[in-house]
C-alpha atoms as a PDB file:
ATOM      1  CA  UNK A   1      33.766  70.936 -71.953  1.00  0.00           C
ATOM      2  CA  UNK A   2      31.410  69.264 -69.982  1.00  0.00           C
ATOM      3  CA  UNK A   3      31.566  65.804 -68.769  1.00  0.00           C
ATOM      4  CA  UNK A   4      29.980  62.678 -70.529  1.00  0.00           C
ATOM      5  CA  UNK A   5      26.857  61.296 -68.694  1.00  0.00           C
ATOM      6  CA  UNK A   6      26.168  57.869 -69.992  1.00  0.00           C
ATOM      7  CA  UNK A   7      22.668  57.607 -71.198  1.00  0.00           C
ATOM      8  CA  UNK A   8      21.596  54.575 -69.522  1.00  0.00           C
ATOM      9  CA  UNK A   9      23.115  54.683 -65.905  1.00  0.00           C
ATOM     10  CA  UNK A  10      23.752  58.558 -66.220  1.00  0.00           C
ATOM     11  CA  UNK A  11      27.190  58.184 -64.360  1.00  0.00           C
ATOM     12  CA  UNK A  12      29.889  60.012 -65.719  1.00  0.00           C
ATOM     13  CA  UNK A  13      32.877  58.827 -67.658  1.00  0.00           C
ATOM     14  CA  UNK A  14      35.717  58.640 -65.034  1.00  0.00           C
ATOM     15  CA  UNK A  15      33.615  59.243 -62.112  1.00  0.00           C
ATOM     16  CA  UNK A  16      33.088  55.307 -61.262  1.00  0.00           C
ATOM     17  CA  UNK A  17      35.841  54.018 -59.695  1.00  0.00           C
ATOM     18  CA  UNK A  18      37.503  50.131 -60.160  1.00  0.00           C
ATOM     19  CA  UNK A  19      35.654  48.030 -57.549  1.00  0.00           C
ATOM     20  CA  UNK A  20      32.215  47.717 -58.278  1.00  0.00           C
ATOM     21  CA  UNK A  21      29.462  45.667 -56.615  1.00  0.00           C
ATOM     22  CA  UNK A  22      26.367  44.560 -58.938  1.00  0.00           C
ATOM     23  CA  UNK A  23      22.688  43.028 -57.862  1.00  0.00           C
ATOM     24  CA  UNK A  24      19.661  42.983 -59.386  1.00  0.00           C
ATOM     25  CA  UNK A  25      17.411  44.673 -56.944  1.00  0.00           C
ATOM     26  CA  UNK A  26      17.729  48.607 -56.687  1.00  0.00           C
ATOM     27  CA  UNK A  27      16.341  47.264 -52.781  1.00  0.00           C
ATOM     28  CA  UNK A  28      19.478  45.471 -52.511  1.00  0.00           C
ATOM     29  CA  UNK A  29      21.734  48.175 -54.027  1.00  0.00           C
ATOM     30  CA  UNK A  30      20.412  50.645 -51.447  1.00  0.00           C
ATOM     31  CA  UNK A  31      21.326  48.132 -48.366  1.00  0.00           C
ATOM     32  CA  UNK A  32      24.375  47.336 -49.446  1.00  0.00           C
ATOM     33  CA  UNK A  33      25.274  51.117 -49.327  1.00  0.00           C
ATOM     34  CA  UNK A  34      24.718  50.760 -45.819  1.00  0.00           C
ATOM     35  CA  UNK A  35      28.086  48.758 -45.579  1.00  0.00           C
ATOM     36  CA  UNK A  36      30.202  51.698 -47.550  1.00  0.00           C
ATOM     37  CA  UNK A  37      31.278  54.818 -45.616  1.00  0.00           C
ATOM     38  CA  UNK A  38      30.112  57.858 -46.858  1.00  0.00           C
ATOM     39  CA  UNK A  39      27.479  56.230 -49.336  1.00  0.00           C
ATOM     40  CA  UNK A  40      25.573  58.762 -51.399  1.00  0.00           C
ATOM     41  CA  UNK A  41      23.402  58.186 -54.215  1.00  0.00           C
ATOM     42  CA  UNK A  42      24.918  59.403 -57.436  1.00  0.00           C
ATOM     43  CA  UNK A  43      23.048  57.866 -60.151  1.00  0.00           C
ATOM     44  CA  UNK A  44      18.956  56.982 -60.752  1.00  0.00           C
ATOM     45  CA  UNK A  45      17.292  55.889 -64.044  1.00  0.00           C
ATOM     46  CA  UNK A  46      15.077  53.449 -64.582  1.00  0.00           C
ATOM     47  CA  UNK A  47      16.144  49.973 -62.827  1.00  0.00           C
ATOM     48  CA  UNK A  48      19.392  51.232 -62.109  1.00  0.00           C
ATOM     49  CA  UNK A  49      20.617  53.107 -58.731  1.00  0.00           C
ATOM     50  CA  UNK A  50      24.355  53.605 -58.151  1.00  0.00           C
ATOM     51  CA  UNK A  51      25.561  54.031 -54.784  1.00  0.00           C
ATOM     52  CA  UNK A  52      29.335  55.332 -54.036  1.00  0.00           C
ATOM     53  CA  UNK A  53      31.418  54.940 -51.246  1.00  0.00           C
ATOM     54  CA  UNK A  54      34.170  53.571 -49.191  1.00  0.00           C
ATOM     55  CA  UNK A  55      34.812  50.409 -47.669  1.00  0.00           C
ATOM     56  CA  UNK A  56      37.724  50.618 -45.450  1.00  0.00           C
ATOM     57  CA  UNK A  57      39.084  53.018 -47.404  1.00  0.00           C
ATOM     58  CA  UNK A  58      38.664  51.474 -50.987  1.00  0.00           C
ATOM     59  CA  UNK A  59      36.593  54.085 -53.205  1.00  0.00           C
ATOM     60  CA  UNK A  60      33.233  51.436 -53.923  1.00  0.00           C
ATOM     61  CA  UNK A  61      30.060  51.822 -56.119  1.00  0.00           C
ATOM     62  CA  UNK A  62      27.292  49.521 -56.018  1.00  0.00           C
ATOM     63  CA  UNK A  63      24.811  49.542 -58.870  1.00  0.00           C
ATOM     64  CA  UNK A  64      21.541  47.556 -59.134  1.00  0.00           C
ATOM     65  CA  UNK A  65      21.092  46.078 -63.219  1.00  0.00           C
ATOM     66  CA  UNK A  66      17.338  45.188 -62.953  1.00  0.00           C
ATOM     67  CA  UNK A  67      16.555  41.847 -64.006  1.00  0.00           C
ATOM     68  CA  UNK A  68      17.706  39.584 -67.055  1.00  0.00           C
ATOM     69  CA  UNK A  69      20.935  39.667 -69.608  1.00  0.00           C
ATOM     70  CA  UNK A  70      19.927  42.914 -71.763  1.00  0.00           C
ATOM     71  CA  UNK A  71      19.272  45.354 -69.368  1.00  0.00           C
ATOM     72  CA  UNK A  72      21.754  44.260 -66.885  1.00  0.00           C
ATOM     73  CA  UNK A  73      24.136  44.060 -70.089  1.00  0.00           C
ATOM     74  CA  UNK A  74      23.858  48.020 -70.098  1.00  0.00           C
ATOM     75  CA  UNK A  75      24.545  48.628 -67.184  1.00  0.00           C
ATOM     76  CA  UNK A  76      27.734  46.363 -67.056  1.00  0.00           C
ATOM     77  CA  UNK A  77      28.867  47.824 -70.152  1.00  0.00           C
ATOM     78  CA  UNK A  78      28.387  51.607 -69.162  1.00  0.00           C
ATOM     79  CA  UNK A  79      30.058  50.648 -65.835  1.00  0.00           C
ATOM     80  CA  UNK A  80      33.363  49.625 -67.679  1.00  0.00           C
ATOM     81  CA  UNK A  81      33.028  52.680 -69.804  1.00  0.00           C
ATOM     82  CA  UNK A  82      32.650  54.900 -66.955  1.00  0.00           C
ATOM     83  CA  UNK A  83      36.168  53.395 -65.503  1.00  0.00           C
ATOM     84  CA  UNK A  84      35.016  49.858 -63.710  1.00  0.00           C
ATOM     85  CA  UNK A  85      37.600  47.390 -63.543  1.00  0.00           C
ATOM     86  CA  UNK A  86      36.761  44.896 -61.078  1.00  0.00           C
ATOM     87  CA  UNK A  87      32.851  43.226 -61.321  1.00  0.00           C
ATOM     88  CA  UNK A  88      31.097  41.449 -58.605  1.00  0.00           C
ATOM     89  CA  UNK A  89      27.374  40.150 -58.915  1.00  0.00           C
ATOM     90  CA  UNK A  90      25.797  39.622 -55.725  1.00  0.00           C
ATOM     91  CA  UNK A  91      22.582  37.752 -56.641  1.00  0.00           C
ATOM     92  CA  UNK A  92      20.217  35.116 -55.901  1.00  0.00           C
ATOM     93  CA  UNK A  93      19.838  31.692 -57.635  1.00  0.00           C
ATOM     94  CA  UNK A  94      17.771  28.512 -57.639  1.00  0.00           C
ATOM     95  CA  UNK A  95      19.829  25.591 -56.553  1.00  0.00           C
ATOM     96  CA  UNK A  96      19.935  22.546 -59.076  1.00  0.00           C
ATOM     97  CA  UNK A  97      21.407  20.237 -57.073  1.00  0.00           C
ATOM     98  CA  UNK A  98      19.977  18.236 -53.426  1.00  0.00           C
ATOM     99  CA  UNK A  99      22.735  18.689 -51.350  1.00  0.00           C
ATOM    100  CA  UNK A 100      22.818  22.369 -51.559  1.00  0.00           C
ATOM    101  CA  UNK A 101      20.439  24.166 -48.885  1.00  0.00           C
ATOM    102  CA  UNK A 102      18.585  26.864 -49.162  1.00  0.00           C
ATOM    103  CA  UNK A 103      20.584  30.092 -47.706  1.00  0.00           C
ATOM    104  CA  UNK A 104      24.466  28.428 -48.498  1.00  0.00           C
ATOM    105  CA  UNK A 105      25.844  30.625 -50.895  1.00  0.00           C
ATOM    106  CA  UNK A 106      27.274  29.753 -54.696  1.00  0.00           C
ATOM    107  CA  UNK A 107      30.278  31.021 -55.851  1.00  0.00           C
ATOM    108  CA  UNK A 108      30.255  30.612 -59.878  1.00  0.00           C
ATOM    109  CA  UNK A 109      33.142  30.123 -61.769  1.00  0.00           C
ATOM    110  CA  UNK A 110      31.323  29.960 -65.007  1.00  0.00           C
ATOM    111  CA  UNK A 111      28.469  30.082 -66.642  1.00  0.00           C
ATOM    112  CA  UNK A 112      26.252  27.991 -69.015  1.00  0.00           C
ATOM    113  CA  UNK A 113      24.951  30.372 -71.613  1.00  0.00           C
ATOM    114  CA  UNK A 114      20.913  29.974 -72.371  1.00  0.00           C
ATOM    115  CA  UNK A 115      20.717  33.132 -73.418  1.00  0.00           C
ATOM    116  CA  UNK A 116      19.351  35.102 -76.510  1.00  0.00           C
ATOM    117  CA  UNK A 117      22.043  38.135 -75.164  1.00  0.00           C
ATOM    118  CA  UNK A 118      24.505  35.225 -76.161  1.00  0.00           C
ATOM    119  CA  UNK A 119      23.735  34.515 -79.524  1.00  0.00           C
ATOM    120  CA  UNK A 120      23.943  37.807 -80.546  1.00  0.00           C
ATOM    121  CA  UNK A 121      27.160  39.404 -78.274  1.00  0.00           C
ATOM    122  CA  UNK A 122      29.809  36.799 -79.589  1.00  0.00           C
ATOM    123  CA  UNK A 123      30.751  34.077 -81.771  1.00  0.00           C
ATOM    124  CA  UNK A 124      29.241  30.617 -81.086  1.00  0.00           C
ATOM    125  CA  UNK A 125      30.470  28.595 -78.345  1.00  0.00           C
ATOM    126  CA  UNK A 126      31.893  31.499 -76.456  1.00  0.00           C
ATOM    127  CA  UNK A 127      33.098  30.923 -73.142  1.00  0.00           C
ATOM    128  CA  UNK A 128      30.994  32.543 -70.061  1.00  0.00           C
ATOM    129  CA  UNK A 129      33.831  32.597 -67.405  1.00  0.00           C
ATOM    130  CA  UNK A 130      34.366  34.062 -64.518  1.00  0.00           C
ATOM    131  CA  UNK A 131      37.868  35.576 -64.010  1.00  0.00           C
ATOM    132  CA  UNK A 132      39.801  33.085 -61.780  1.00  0.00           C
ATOM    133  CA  UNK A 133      41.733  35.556 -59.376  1.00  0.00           C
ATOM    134  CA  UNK A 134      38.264  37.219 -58.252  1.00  0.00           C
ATOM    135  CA  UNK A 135      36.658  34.045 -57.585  1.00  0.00           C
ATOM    136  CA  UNK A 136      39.641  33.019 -55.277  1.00  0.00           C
ATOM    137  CA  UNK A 137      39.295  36.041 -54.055  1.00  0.00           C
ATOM    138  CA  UNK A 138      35.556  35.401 -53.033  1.00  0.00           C
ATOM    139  CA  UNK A 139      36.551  31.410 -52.071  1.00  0.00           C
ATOM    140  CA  UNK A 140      39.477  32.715 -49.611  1.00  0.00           C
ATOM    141  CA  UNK A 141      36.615  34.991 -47.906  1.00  0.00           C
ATOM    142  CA  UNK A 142      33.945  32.920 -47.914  1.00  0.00           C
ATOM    143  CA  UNK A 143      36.015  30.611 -45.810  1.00  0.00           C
ATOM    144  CA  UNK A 144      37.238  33.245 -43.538  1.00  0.00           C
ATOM    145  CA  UNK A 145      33.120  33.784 -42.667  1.00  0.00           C
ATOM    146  CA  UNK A 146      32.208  30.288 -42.366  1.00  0.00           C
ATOM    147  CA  UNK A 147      29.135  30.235 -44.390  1.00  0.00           C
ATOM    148  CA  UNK A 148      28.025  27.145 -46.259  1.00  0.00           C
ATOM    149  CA  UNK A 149      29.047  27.839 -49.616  1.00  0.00           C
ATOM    150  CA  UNK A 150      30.024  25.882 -52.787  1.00  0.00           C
ATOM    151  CA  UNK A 151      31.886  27.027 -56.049  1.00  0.00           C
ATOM    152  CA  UNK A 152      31.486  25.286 -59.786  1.00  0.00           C
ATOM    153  CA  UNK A 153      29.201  25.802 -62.907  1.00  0.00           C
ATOM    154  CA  UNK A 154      25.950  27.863 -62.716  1.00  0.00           C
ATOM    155  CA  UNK A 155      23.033  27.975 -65.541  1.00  0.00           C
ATOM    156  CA  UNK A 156      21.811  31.740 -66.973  1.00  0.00           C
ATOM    157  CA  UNK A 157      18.808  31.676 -68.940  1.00  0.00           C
ATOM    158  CA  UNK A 158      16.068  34.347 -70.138  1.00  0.00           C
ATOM    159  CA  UNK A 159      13.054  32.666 -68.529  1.00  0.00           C
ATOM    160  CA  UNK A 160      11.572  32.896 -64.997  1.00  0.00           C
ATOM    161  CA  UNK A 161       8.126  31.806 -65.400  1.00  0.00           C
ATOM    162  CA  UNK A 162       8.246  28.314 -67.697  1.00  0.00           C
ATOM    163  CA  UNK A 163       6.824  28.540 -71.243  1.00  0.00           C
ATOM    164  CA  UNK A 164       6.433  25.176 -73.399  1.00  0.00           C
ATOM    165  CA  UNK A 165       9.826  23.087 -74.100  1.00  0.00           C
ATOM    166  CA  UNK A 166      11.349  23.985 -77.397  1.00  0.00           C
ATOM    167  CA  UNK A 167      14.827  23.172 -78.898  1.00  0.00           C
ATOM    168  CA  UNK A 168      16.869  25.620 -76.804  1.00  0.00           C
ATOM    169  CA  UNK A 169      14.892  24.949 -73.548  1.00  0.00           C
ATOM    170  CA  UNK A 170      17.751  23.784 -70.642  1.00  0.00           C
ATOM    171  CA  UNK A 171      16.364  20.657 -69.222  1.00  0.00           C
ATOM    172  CA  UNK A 172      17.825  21.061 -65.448  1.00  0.00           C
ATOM    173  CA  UNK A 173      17.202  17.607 -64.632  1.00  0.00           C
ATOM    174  CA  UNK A 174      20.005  17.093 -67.483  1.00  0.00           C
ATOM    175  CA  UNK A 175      22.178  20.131 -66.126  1.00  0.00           C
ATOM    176  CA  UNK A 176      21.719  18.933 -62.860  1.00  0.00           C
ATOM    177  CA  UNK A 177      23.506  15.849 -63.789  1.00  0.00           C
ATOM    178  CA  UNK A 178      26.287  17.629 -65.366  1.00  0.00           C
ATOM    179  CA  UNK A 179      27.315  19.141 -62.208  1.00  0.00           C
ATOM    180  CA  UNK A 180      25.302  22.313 -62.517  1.00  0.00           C
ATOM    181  CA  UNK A 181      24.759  23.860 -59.459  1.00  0.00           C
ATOM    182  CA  UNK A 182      22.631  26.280 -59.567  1.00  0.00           C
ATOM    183  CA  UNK A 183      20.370  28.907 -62.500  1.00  0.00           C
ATOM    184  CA  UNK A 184      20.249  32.471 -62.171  1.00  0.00           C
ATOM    185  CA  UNK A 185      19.830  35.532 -65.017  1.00  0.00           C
ATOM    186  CA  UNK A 186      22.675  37.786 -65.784  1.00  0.00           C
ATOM    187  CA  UNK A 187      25.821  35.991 -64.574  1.00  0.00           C
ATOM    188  CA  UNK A 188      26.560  35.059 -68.383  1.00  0.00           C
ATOM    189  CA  UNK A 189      26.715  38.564 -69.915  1.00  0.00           C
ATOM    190  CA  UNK A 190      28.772  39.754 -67.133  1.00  0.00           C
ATOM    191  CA  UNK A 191      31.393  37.241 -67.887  1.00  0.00           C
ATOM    192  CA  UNK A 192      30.630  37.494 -71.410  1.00  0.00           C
ATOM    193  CA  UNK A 193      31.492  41.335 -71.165  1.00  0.00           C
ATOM    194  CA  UNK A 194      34.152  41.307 -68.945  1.00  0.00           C
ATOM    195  CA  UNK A 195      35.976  38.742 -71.190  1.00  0.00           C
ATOM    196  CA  UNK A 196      35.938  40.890 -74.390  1.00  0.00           C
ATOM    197  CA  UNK A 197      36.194  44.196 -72.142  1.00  0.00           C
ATOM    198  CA  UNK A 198      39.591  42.670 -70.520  1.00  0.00           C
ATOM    199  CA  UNK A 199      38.233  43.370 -66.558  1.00  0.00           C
ATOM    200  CA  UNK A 200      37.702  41.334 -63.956  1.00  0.00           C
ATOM    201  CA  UNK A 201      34.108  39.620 -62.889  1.00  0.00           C
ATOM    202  CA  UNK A 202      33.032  37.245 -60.583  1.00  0.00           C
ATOM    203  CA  UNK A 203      29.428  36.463 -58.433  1.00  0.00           C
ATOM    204  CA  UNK A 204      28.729  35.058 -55.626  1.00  0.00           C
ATOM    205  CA  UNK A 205      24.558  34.105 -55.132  1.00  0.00           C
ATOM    206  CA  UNK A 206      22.665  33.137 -52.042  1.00  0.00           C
ATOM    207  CA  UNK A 207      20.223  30.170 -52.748  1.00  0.00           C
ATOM    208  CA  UNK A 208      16.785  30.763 -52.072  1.00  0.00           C
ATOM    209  CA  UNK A 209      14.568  27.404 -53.570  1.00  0.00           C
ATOM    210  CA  UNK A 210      15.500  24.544 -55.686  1.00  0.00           C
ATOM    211  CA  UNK A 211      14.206  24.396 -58.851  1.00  0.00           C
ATOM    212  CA  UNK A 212      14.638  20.444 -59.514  1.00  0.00           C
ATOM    213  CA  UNK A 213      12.433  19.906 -56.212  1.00  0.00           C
ATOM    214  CA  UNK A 214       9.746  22.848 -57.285  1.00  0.00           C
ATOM    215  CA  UNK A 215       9.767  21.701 -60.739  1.00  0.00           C
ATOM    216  CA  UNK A 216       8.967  26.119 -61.841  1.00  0.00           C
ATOM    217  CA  UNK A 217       5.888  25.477 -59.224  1.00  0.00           C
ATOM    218  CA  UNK A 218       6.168  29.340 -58.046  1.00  0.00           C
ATOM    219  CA  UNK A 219       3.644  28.078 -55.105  1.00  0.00           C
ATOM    220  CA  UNK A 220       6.577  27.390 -52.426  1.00  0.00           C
ATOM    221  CA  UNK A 221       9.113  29.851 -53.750  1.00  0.00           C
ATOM    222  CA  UNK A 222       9.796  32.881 -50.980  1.00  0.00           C
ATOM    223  CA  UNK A 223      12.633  34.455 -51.583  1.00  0.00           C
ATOM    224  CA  UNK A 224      11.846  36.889 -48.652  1.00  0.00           C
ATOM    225  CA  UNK A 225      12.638  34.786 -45.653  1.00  0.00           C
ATOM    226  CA  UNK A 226      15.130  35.798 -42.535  1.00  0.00           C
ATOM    227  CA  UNK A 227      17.631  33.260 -43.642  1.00  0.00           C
ATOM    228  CA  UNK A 228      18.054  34.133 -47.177  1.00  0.00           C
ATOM    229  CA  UNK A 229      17.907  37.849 -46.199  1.00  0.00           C
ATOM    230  CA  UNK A 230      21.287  36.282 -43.478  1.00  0.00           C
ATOM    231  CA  UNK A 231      22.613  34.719 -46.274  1.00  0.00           C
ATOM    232  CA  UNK A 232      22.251  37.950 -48.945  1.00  0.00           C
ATOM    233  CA  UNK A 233      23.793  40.316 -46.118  1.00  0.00           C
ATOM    234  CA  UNK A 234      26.808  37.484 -45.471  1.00  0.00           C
ATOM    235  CA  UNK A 235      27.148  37.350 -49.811  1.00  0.00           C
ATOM    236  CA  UNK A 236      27.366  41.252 -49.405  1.00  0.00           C
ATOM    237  CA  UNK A 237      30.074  41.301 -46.605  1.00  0.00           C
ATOM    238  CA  UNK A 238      32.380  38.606 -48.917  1.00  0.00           C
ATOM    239  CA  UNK A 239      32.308  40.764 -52.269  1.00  0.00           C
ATOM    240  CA  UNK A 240      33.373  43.991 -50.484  1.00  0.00           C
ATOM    241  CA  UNK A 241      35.927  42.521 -48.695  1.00  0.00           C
ATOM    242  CA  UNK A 242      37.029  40.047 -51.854  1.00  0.00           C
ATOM    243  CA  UNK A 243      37.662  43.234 -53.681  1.00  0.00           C
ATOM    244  CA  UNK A 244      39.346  44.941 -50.566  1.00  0.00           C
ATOM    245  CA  UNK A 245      41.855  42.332 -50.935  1.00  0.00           C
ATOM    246  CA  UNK A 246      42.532  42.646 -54.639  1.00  0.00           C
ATOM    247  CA  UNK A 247      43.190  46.618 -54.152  1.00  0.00           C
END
């Protein structure tokens, strides 16, 4: 009998192994290979590449989930199926609070759930949370690299570009006050999943803007500068060894 190929990744069942690396940006995906031994492409449909590798020794796939909850839900929940165990996000996110500088690096430790994936994955009111031996994990490495960094509550919501307020918009003047720290995309349904799947997920995000000073003014956001491209490789070189020390 043949092996099962899941539809959306196309892994194989089995053939992912427990420490897994997650980010939005195939791009990303394919240079954080670069810090694996051995990296090979093994997967390619759609939004999602998976890369597979070592990392001193500790079998390692990275996987890009394209952006927003539902697609990067699939990809998180075919990576459990296919024998993931341990879940890092390395991301970017829009800071929501003044003393936190563009480049420093946010370690969340839950997640504020403006999301339709939400509403529809779990009862009301369900905790988005990340698990709290992983984000240690990423703390206790962070500090060992000496890179700004800060760890507490971040905000995941559907919308990029701003539409009109309604009901459910998040007002981040009002998050911001609430000791938000940052808002970002998928971080949500990962904990979401990981929660009901019983594994292990965490994320650590490089800031590159603040949304309370831009106000969704796209005009001064560039995400493609040298220092948030230093502070994405740093975010990269804490996950892999955060789950190095968990194995």
């Amino acid at each position: 009998m043949s092996e099962q190929v899941l539809p959306i990744i196309g892994l194989k069942v089995g053939g992912v192994p427990e420490h897994v690396l997650v980010c939005g940006d195939p791009a990303r995906a394919e240079k954080t290979a670069v810090f694996l031994d051995e990296a090979r492409l093994v997967a390619q449909n759609r939004e999602y590449h998976a890369y597979q590798g070592t990392f001193q020794g500790l079998p390692v796939l990275v996987c890009s989930h394209g952006i927003g909850a539902p697609g990067a839900a699939m990809a998180f929940e075919e990576l459990i199926a296919a024998g993931a165990k341990h879940i890092i996000r390395i991301g970017t996110c829009g800071a929501m609070q003044a003393n936190i500088a563009d480049g420093d690096l946010i370690i969340a430790t839950a997640a504020v759930a403006s999301i339709g994936f939400a509403r529809e994955f779990a009862p009301p009111h369900y905790p988005a949370v990340a698990t709290p031996e992983l984000v240690l994990a990423l703390e206790n490495t962070a500090v060992a690299q000496q890179w700004p960094y800060h760890r507490g509550l971040v905000l995941t919501r559907d919308l990029f570009f701003a539409g009109v307020d309604t009901p459910s918009t998040p007002h981040y003047k009002t998050l911001s006050a609430a000791n938000v720290l940052a808002v970002e995309m998928e971080c949500a349904a990962l904990f979401m999943i990981g929660s009901l799947r019983q594994v292990n997920t965490a994320a650590i995000l490089a800031v590159d803007g603040n949304v309370l000073e831009a106000l969704e003014d796209l005009e001064s956001y560039n995400p493609h500068r040298d220092l948030i491209a230093q502070a994405v490789e740093t975010e990269i070189k804490i996950a892999l060894n955060a789950l190095l020390s968990l194995a």
